[in-house]
C-alpha atoms as a PDB file:
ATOM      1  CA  UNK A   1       0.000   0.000   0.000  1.00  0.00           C
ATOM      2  CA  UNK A   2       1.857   3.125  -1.306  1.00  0.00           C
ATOM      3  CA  UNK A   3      -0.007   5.456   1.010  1.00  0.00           C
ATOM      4  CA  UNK A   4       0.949   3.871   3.984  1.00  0.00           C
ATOM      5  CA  UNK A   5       4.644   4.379   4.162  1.00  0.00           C
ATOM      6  CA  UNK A   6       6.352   7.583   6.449  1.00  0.00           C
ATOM      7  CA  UNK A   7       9.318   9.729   4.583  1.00  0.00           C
ATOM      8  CA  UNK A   8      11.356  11.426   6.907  1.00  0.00           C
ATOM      9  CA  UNK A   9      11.502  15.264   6.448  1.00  0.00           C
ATOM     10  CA  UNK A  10      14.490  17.005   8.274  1.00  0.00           C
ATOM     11  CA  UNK A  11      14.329  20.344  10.071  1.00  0.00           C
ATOM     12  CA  UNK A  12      12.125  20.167  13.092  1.00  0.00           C
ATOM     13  CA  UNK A  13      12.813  24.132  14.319  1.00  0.00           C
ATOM     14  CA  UNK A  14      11.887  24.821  10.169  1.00  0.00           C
ATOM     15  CA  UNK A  15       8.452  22.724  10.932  1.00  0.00           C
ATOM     16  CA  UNK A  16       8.072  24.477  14.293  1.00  0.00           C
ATOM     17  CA  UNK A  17       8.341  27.681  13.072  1.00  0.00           C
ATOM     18  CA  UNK A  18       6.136  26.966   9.574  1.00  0.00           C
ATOM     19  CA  UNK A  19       3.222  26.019  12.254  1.00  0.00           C
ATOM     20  CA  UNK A  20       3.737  29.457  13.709  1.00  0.00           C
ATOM     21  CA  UNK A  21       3.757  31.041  10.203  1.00  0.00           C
ATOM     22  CA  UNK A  22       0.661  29.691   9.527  1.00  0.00           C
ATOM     23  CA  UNK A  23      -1.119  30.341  13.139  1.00  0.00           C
ATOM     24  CA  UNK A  24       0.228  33.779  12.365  1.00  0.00           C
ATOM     25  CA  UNK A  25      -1.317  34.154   8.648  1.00  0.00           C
ATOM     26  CA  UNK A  26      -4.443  32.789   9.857  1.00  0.00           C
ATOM     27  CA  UNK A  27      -4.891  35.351  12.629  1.00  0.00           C
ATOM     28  CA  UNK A  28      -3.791  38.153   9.994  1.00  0.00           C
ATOM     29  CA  UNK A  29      -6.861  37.007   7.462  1.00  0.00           C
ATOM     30  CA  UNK A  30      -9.312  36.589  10.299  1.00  0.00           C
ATOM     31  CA  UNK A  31      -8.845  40.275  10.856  1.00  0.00           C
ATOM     32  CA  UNK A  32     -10.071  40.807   7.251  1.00  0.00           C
ATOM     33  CA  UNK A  33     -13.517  38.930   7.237  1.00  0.00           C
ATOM     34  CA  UNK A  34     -16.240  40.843   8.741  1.00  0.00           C
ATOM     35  CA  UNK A  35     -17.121  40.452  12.954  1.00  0.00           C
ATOM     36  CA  UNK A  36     -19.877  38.161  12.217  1.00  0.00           C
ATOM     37  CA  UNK A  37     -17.782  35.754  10.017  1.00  0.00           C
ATOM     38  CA  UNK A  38     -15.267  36.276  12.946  1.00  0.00           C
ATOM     39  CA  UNK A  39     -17.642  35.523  15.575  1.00  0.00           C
ATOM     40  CA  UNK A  40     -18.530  32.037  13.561  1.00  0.00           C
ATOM     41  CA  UNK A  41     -14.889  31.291  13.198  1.00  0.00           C
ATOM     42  CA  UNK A  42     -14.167  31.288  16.511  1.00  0.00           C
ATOM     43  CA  UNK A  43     -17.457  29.163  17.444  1.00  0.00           C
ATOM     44  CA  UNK A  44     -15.506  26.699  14.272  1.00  0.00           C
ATOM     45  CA  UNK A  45     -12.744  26.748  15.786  1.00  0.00           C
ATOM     46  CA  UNK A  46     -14.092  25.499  19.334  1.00  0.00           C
ATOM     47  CA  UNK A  47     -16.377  22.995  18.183  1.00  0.00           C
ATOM     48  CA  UNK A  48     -15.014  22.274  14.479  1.00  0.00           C
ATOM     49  CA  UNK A  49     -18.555  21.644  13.310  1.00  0.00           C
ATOM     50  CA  UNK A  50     -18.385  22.481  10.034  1.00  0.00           C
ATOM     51  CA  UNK A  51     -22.172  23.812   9.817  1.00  0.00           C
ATOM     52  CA  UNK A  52     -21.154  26.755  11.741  1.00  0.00           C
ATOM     53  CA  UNK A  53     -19.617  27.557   8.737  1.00  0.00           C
ATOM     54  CA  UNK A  54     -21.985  25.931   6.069  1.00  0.00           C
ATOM     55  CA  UNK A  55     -24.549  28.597   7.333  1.00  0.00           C
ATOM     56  CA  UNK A  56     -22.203  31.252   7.192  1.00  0.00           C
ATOM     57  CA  UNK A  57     -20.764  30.845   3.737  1.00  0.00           C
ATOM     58  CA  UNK A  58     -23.781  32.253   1.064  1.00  0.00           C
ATOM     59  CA  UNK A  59     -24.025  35.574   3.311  1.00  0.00           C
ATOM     60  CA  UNK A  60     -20.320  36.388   2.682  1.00  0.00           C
ATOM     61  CA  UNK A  61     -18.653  37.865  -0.471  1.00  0.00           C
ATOM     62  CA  UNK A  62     -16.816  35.832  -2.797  1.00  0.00           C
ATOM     63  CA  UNK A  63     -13.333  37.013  -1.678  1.00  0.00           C
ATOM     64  CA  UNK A  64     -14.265  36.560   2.123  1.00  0.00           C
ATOM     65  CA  UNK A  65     -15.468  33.084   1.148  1.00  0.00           C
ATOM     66  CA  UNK A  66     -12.386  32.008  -0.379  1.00  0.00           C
ATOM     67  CA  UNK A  67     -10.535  33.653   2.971  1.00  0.00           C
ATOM     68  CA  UNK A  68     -12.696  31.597   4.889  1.00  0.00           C
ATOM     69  CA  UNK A  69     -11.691  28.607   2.637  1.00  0.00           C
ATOM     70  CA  UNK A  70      -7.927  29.570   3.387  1.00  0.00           C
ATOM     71  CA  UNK A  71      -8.449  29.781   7.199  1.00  0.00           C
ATOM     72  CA  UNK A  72      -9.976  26.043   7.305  1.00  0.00           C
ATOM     73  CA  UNK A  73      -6.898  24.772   4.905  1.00  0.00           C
ATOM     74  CA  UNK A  74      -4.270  26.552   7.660  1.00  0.00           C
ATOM     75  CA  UNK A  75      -6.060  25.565  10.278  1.00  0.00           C
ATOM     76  CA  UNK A  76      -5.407  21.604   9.367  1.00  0.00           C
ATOM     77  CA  UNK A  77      -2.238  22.035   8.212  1.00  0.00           C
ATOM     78  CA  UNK A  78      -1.395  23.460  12.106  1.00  0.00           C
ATOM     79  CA  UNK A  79      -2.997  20.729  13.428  1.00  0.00           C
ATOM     80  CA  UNK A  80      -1.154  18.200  11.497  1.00  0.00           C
ATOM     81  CA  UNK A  81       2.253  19.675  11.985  1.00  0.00           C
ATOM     82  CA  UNK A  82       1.814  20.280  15.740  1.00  0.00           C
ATOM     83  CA  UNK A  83       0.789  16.866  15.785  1.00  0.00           C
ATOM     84  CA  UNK A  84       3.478  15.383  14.370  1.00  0.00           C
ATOM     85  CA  UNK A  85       6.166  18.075  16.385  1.00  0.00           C
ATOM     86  CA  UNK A  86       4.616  16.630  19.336  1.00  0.00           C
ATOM     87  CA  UNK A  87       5.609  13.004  18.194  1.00  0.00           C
ATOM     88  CA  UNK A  88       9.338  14.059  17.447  1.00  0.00           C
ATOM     89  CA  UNK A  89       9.321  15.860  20.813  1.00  0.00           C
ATOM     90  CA  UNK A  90       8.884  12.238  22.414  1.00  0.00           C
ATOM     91  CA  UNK A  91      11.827  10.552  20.546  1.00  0.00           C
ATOM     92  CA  UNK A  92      15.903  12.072  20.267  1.00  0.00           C
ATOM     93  CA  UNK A  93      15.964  16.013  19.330  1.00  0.00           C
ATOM     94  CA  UNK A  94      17.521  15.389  16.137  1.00  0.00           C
ATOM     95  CA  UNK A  95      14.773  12.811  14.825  1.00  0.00           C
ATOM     96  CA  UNK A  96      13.222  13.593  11.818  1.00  0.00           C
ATOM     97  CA  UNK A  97       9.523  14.459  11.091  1.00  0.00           C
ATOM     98  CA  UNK A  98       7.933  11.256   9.220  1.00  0.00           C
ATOM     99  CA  UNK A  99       5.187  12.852   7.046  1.00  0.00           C
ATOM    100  CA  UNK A 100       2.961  10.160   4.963  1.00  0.00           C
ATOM    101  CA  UNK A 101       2.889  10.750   1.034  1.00  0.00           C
ATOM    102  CA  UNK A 102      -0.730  12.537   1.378  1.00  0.00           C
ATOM    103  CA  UNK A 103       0.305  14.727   3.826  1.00  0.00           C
ATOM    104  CA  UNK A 104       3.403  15.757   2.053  1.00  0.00           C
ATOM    105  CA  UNK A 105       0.776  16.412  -0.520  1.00  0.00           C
ATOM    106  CA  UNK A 106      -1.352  18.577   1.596  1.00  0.00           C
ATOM    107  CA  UNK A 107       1.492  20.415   2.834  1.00  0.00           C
ATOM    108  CA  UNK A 108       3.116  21.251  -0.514  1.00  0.00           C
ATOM    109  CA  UNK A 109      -0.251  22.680  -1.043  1.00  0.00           C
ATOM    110  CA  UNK A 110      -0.912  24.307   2.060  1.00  0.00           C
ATOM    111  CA  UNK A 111       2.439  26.199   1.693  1.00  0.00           C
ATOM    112  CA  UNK A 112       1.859  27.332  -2.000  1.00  0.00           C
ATOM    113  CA  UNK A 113      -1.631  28.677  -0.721  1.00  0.00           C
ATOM    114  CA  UNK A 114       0.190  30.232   1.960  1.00  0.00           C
ATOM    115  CA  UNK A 115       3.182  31.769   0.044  1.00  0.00           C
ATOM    116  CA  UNK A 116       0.686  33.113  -2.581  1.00  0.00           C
ATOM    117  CA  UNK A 117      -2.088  34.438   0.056  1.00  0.00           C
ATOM    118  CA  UNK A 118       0.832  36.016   1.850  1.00  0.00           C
ATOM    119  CA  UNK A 119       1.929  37.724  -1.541  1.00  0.00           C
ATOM    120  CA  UNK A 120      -1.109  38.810  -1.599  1.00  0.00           C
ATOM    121  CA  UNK A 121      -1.950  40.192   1.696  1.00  0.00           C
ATOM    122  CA  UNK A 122       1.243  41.902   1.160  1.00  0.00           C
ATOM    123  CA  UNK A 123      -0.515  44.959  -1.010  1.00  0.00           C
ATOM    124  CA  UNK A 124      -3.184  45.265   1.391  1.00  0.00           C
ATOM    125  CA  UNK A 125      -3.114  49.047   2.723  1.00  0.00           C
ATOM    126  CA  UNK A 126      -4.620  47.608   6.257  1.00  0.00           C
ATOM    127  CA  UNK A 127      -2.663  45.690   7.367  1.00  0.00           C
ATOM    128  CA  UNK A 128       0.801  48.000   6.301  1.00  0.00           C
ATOM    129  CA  UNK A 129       2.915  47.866   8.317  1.00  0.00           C
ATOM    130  CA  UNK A 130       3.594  44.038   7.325  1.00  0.00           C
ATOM    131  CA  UNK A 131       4.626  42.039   9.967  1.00  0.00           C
ATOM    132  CA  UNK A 132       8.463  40.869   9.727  1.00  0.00           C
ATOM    133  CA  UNK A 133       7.918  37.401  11.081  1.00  0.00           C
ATOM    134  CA  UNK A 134       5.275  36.605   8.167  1.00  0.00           C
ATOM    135  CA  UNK A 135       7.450  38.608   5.617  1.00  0.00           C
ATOM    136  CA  UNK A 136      10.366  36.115   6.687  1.00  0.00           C
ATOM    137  CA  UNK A 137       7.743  33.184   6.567  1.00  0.00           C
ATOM    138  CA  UNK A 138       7.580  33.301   3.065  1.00  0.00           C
ATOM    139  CA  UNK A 139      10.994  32.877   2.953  1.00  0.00           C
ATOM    140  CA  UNK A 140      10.607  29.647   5.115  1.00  0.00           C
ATOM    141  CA  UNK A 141       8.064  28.598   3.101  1.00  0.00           C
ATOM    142  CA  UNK A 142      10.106  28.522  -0.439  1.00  0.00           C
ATOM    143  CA  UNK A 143      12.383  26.946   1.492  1.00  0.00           C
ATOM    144  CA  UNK A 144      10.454  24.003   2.797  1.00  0.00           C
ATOM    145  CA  UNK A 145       8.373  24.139  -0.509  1.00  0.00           C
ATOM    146  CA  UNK A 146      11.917  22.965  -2.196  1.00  0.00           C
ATOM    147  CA  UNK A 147      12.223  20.467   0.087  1.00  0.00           C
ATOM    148  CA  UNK A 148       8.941  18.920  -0.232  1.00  0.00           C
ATOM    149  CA  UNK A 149       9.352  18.768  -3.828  1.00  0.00           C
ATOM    150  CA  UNK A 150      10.879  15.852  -4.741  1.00  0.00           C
ATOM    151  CA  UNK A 151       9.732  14.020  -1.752  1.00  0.00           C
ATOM    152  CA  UNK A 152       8.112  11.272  -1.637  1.00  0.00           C
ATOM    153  CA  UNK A 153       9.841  10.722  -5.546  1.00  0.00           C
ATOM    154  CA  UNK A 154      12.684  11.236  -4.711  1.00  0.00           C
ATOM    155  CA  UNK A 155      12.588   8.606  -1.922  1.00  0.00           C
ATOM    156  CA  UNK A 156      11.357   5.866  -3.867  1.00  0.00           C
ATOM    157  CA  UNK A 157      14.309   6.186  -6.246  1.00  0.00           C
ATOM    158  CA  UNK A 158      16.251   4.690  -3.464  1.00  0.00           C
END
């Protein structure tokens, strides 16, 4: 079963601090969608009943749909990394992360979305100044993009 095997990714402190990016970028966009898309967000993010936002969803615009859309996709990527920093943390420091090939998959997606939404966010007059530490996450991000992109290829050459 292809799906089933683990690829070590090196760099915990890179994953770390990608989880932070992202917690960061999501509470940047949540200041963009308006209080009452907020306000359901939060009740989301405590229950995770995805209704709350199934309701939500035709009474907001099509741009602060899609942001919605982008706060659900960061959301489980931080889940997934702090879940598997929190396995590492149980094992030797210099372990590395074992990702599965569809979650390599979602992350090499989940950082594209977030180098391009941060690109974006970028131009927005609101929210200038831009903060340094997401400004230096996109950095991180075409970092660990290049690393997740011959993985899990260039593993099963081996």
């Amino acid at each position: 079963m292809p799906n089933s095997q683990n690829f070590p990714l090196p760099g915990l402190l890179e994953w770390a601090l990608a989880g932070r990016t992202f917690e960061d970028l999501q509470e940047l966009a949540l200041r963009l969608l308006p209080e009452q898309a907020q306000a359901r967000w939060q009740r989301w993010h405590e229950t995770q009943e995805i209704s709350e936002l199934e309701t939500l969803l035709p009474q907001l615009s099509p741009g602060d749909q899609h942001l919605l859309e982008i706060l659900v996709a960061l959301e489980q990527g931080i889940e997934l990394l702090q879940s598997r920093t929190q396995e590492i943390l149980e094992h030797p420091f210099d372990s590395p992360l074992y990702f599965s090939e569809p979650e390599i998959r979602q992350l090499r997606w989940l950082i594209g979305l977030s180098e391009s939404t941060l690109r974006r966010l970028q131009t927005c007059r609101s929210l200038q100044p831009f903060p340094l530490e997401l400004d230096m996450g996109r950095r991180l991000f075409r970092y660990l993009g290049r690393i997740l992109r011959y993985y899990p290829r260039r593993e099963s050459l081996n």
